[in-house]
C-alpha atoms as a PDB file:
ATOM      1  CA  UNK A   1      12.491  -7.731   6.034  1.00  0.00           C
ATOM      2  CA  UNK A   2      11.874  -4.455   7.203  1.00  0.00           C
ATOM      3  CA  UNK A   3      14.966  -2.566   7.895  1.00  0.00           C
ATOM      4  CA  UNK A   4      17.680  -1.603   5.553  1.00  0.00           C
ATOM      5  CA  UNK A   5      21.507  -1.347   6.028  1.00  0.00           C
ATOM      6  CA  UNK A   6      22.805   2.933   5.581  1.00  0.00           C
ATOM      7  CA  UNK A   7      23.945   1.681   1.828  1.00  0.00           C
ATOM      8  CA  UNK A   8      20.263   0.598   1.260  1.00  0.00           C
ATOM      9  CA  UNK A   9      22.024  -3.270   0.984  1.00  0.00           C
ATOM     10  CA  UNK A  10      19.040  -5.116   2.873  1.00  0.00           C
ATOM     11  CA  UNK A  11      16.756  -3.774   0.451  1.00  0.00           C
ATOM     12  CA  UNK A  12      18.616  -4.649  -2.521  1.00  0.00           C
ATOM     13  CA  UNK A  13      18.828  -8.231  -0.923  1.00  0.00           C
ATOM     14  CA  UNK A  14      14.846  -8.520  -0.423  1.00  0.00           C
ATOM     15  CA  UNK A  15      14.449  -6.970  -3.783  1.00  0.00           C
ATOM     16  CA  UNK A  16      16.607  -9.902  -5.299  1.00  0.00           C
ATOM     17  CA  UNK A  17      15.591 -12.877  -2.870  1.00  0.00           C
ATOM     18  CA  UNK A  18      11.767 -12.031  -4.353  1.00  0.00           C
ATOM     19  CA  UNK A  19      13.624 -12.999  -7.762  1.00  0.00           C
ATOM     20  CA  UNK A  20      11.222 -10.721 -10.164  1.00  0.00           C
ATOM     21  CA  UNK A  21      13.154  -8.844 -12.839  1.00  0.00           C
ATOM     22  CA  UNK A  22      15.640  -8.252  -9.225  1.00  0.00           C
ATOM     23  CA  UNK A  23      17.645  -5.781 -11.741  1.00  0.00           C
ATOM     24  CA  UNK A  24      14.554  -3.864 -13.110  1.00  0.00           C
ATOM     25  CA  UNK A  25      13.197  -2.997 -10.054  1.00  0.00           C
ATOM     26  CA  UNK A  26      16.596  -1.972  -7.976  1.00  0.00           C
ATOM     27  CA  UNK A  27      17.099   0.420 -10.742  1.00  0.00           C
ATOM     28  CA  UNK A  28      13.890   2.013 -10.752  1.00  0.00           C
ATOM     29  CA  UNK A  29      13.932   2.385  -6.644  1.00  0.00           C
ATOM     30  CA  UNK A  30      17.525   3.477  -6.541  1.00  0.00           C
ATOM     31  CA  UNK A  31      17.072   5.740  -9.002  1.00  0.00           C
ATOM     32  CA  UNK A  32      13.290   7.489  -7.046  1.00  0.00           C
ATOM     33  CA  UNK A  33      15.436   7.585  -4.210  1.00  0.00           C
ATOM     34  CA  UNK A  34      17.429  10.005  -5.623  1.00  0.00           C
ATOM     35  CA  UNK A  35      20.429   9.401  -3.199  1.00  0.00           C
ATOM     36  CA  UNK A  36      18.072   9.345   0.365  1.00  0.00           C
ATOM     37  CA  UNK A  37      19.023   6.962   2.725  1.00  0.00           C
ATOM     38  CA  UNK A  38      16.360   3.926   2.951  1.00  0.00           C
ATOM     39  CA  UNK A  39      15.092   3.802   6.575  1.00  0.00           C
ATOM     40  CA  UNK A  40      12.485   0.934   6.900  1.00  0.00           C
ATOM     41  CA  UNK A  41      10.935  -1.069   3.603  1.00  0.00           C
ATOM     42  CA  UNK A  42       8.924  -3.531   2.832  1.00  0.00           C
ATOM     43  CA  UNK A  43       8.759  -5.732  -0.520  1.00  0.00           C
ATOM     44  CA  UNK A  44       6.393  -8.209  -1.384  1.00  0.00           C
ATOM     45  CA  UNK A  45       6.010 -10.779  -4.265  1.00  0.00           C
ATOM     46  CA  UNK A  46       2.561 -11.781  -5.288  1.00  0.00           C
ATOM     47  CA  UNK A  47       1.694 -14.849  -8.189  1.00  0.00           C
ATOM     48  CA  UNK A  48      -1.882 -15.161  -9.380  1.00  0.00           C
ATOM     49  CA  UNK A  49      -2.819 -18.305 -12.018  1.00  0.00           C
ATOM     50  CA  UNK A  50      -5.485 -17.910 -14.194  1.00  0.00           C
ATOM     51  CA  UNK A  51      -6.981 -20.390 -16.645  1.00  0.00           C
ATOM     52  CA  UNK A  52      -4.329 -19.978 -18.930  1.00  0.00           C
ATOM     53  CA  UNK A  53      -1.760 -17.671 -18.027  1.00  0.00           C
ATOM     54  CA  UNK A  54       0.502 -16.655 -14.834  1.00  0.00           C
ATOM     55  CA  UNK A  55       1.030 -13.566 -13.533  1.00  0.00           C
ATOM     56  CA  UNK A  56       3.501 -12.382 -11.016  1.00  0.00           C
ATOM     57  CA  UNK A  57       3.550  -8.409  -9.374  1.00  0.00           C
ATOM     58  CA  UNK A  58       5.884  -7.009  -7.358  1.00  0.00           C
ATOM     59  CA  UNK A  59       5.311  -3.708  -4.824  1.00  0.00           C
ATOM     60  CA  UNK A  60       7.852  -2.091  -2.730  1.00  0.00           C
ATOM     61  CA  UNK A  61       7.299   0.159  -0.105  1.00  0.00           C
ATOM     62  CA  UNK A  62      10.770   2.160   0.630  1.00  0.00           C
ATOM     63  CA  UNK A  63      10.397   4.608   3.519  1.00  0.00           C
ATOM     64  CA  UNK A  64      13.177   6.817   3.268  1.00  0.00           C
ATOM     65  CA  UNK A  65      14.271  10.155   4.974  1.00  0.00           C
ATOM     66  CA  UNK A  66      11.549  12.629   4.746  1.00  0.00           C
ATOM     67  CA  UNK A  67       9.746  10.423   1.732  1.00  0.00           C
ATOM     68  CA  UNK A  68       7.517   7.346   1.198  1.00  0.00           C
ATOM     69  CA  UNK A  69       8.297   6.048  -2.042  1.00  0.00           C
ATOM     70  CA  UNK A  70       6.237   3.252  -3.951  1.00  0.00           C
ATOM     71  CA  UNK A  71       7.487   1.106  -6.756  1.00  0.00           C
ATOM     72  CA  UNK A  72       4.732  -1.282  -8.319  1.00  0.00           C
ATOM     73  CA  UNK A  73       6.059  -3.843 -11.405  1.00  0.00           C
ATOM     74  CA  UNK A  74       3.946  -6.450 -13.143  1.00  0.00           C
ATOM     75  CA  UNK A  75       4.429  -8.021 -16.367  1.00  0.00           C
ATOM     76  CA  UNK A  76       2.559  -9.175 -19.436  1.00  0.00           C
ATOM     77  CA  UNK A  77       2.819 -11.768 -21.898  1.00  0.00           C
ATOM     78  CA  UNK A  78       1.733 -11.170 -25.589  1.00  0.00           C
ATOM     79  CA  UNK A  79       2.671 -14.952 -27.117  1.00  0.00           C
ATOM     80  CA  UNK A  80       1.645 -18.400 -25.752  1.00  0.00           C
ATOM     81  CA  UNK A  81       4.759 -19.576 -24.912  1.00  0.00           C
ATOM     82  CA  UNK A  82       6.066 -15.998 -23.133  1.00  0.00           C
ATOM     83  CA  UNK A  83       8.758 -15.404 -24.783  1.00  0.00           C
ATOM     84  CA  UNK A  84       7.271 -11.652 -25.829  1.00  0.00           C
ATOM     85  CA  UNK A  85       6.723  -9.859 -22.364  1.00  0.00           C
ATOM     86  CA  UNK A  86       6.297  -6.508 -21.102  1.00  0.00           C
ATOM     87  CA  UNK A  87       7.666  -5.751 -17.955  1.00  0.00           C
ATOM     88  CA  UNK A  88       5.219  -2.332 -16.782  1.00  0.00           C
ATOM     89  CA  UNK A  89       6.531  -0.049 -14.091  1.00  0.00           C
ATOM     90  CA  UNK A  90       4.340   2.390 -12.207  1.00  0.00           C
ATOM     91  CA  UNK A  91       6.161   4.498  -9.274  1.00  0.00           C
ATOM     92  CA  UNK A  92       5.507   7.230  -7.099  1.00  0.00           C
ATOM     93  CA  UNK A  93       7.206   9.420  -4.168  1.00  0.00           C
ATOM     94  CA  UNK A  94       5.234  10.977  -1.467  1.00  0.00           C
ATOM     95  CA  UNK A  95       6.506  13.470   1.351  1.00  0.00           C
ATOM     96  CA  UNK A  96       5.765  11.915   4.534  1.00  0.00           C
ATOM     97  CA  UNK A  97       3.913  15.151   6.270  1.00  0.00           C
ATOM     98  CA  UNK A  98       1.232  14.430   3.327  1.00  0.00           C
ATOM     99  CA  UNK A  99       0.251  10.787   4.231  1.00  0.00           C
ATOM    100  CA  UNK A 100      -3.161  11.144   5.784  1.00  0.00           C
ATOM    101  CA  UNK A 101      -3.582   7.746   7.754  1.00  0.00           C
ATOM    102  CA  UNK A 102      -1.768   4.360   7.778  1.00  0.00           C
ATOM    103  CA  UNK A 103      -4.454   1.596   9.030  1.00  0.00           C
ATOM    104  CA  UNK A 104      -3.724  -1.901  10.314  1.00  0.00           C
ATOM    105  CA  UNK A 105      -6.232  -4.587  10.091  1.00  0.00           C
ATOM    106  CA  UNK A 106      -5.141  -8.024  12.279  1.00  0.00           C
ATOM    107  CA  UNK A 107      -6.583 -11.586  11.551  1.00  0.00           C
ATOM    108  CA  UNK A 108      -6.040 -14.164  14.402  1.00  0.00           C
ATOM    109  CA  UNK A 109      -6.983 -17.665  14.309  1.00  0.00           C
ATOM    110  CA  UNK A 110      -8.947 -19.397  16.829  1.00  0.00           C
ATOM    111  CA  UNK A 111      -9.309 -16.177  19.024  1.00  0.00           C
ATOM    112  CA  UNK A 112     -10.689 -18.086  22.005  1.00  0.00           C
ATOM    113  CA  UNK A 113      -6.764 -19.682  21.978  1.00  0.00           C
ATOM    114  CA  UNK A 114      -5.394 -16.201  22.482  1.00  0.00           C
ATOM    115  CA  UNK A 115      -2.747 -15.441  24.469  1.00  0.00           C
ATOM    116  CA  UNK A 116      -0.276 -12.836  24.691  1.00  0.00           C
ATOM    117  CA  UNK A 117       2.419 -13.066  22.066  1.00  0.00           C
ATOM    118  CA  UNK A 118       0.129 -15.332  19.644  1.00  0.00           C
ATOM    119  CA  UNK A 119       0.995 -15.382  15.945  1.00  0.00           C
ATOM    120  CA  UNK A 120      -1.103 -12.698  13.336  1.00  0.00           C
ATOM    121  CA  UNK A 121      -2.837 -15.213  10.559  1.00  0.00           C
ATOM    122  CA  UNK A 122      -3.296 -12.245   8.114  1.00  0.00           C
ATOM    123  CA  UNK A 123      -2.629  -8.098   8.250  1.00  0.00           C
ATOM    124  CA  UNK A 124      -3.853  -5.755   5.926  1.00  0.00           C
ATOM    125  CA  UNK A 125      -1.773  -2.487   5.540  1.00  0.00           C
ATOM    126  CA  UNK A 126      -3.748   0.764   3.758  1.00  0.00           C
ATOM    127  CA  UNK A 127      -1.983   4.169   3.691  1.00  0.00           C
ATOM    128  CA  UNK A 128      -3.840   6.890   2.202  1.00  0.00           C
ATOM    129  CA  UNK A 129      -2.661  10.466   1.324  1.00  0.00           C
ATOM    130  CA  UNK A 130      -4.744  11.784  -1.090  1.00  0.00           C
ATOM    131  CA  UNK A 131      -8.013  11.691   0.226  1.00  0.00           C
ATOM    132  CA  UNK A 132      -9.637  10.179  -3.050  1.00  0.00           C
ATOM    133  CA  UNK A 133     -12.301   7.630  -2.775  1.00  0.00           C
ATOM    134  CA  UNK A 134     -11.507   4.148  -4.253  1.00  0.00           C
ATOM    135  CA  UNK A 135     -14.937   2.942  -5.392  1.00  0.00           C
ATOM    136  CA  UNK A 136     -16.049  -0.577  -5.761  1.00  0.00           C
ATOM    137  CA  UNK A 137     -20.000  -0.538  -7.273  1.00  0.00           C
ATOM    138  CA  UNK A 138     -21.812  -3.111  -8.365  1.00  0.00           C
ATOM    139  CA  UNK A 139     -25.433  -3.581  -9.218  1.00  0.00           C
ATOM    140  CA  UNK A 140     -28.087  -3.205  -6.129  1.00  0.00           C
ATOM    141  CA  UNK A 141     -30.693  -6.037  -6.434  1.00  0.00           C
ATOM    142  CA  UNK A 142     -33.965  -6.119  -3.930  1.00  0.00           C
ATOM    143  CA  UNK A 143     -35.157  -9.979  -1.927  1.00  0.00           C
ATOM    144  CA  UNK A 144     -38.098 -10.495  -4.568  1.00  0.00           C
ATOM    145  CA  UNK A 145     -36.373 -12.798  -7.184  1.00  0.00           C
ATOM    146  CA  UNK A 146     -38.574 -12.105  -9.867  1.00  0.00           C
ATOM    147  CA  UNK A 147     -38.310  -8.680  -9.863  1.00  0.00           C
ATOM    148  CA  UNK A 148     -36.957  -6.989 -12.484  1.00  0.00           C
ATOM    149  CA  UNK A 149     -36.922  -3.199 -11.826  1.00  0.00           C
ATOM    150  CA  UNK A 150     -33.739  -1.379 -12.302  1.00  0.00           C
ATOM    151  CA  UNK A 151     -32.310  -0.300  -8.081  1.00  0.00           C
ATOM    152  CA  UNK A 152     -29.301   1.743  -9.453  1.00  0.00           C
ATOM    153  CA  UNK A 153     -25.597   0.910  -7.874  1.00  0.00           C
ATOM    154  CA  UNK A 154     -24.731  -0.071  -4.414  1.00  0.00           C
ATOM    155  CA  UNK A 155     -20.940  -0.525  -3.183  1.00  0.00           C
ATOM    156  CA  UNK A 156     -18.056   1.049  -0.454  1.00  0.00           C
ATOM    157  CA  UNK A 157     -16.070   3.989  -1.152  1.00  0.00           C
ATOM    158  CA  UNK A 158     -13.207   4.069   1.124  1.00  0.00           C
ATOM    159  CA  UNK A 159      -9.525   6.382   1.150  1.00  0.00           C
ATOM    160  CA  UNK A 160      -6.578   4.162   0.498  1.00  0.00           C
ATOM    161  CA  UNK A 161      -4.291   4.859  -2.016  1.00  0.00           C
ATOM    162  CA  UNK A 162      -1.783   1.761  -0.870  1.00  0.00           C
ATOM    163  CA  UNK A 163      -3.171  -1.800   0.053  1.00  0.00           C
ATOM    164  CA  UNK A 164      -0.996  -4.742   1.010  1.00  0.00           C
ATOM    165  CA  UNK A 165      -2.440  -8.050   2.578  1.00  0.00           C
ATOM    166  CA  UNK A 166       0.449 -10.218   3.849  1.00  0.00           C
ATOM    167  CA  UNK A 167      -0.501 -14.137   4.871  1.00  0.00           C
ATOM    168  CA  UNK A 168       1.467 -15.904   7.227  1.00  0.00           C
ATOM    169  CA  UNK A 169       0.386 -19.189   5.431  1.00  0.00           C
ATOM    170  CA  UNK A 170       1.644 -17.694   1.680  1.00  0.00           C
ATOM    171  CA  UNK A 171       4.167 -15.216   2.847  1.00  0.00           C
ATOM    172  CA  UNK A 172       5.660 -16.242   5.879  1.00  0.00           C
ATOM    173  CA  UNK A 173       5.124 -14.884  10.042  1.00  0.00           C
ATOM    174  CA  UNK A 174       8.565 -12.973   9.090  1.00  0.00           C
ATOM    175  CA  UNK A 175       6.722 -11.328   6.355  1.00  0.00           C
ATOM    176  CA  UNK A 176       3.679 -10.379   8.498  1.00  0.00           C
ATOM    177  CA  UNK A 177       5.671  -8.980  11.780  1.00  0.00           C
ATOM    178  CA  UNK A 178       7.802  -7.304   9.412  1.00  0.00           C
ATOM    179  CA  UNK A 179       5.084  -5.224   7.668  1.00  0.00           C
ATOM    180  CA  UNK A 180       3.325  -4.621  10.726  1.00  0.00           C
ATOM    181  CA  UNK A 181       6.931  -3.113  12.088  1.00  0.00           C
ATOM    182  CA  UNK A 182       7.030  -1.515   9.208  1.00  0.00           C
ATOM    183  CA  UNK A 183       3.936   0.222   9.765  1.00  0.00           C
ATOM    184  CA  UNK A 184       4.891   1.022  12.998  1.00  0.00           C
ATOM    185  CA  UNK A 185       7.833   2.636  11.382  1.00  0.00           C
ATOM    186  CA  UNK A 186       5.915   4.472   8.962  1.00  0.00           C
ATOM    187  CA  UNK A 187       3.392   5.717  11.456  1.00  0.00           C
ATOM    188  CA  UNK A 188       6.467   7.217  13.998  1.00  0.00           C
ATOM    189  CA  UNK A 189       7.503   9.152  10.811  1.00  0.00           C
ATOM    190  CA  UNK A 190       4.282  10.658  10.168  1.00  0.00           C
ATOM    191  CA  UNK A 191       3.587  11.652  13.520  1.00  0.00           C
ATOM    192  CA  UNK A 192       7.332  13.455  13.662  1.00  0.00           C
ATOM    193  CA  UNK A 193       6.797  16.086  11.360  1.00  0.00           C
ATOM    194  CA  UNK A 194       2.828  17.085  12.764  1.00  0.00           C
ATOM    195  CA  UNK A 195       4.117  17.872  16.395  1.00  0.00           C
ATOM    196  CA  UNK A 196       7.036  19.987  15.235  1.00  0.00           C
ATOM    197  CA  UNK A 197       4.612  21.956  13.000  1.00  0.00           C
ATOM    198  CA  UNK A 198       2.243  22.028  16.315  1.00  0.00           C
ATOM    199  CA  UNK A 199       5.410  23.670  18.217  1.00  0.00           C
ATOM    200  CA  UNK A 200       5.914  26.289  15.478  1.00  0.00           C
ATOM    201  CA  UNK A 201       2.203  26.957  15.435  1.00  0.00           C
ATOM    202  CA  UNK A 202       1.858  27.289  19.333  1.00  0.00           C
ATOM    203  CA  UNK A 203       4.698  29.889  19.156  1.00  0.00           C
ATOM    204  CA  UNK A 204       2.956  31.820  16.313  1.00  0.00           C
ATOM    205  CA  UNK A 205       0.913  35.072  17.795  1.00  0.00           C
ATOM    206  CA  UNK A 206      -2.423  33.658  18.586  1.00  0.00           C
ATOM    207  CA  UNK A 207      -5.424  34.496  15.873  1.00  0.00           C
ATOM    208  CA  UNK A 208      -7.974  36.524  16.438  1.00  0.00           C
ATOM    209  CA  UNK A 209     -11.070  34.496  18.115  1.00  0.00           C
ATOM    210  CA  UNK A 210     -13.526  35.926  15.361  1.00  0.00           C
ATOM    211  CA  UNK A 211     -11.338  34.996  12.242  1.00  0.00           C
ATOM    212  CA  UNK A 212     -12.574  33.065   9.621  1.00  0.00           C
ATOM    213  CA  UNK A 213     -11.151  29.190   9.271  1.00  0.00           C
ATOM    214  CA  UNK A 214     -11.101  28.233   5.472  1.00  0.00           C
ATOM    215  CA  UNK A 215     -13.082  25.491   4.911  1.00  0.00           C
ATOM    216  CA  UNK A 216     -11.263  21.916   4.711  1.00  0.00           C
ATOM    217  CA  UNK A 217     -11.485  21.049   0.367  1.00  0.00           C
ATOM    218  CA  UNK A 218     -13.542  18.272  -0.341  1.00  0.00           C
ATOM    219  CA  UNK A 219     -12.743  14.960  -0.647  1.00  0.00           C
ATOM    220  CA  UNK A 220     -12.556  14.071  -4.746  1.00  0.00           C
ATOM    221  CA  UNK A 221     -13.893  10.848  -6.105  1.00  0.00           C
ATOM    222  CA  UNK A 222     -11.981   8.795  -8.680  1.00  0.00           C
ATOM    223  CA  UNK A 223     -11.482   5.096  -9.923  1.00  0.00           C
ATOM    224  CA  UNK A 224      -7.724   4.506  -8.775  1.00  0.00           C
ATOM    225  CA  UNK A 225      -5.656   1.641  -9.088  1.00  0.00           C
ATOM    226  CA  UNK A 226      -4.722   0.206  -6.069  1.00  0.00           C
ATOM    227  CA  UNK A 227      -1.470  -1.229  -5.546  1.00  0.00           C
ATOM    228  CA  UNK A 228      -2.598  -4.832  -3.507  1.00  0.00           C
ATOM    229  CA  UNK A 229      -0.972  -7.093  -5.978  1.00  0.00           C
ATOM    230  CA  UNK A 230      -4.366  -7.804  -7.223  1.00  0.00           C
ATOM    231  CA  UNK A 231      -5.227  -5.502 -11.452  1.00  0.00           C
ATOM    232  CA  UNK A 232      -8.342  -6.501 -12.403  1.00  0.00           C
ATOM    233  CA  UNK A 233      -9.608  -7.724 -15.524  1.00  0.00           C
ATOM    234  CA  UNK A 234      -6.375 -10.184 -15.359  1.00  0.00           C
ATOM    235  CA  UNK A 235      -7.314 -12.529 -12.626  1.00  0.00           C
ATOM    236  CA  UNK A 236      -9.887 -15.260 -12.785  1.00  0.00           C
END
């Protein structure tokens, strides 16, 4: 579901029909909201078995007012039979005229089918406002198996501080046109606040041709965690 009631009453209903600590995590969005109206969200429930254990993470997405805010709950179990567990709570409000870029990525089956109106398989949501680089490095290795010289690191860097896959075949279509409204949403929002700052600038007196433009700040690297229902080192 994508859109919320004035009261914020079709979020509290997702929140509770994804039946993970419901309680918990109204609290904790209700309470980042700090009284702003919810406009569009989007929550998702993931489970991930490993050999041994089960893990379930929530993520919601609440756009609200003038803010994006971002709730992200897992837990973790420190006896066999889980009756000792953790519930961990990471969260984090950013103003909407800081969010860089919010990127779609569609998956259709059997493309020669296509026809307008045809179901999305699989979307992949990334919004980035930070600029930081998420890296993912691994070890680069050459086509002569027998070699054994050391070729340093190879990997992608890429800017994406939010990633959400949603399947049509584990989550639902709902699910999927919901996030991509969602986006949609999200995207109108963003846009908003750039063009009224491009009215105030074009009525500004105009610079001087020969002025000096700062130079943009470069983009920082860091290991982040990334909030796609997937922590590593726990799954299999």
């Amino acid at each position: 579901m994508t859109y919320s009631a004035p009261d914020g009453s079709r979020l509290v209903q997702d929140i509770e029909k994804a039946g993970f600590y419901p309680q918990l995590v109204t609290d904790v969005v209700m309470d980042s909201l700090d009284g702003r109206r919810p406009v569009s969200h989007l929550v998702q429930l993931e489970t991930h078995f490993t050999n041994t254990e089960l893990h379930r993470h929530i993520t919601a997405l609440v756009l609200a007012e003038d803010v994006l805010h971002i709730t992200h709950v897992d837990d973790q179990q420190y006896d066999e039979n889980g009756s000792d567990t953790v519930a961990r709570v990471s969260s984090e409000t950013v103003p909407i005229s800081q969010i860089r870029s919010v990127t779609l990525s569609y998956a259709y089956h059997q493309p020669q089918n296509y026809v307008p109106g045809t179901a999305i398989m699989e979307l992949n949501l990334a919004v980035s406002w930070t600029g930081t680089q998420q890296l993912e490095l691994y070890p680069a290795m050459c086509e002569d198996p027998e070699c054994q010289a050391d070729h340093g690191y190879t990997g992608t860097a890429a800017s994406e501080d939010v990633v959400m896959r949603i399947s049509s075949e584990a989550d639902g279509q709902e699910a999927v046109e919901g996030a991509r409204e969602f986006a949609r949403t999200l995207r109108r929002a963003n846009v908003a606040p750039l063009t009224d700052s491009g009215a105030q600038i074009a009525q500004s007196p105009p610079q001087h041709p020969t002025a000096a433009r700062p130079e943009p700040p470069a983009p920082r690297l860091r290991f982040g965690h990334r909030f796609n229902g997937r922590d590593s080192g726990r799954n299999a």
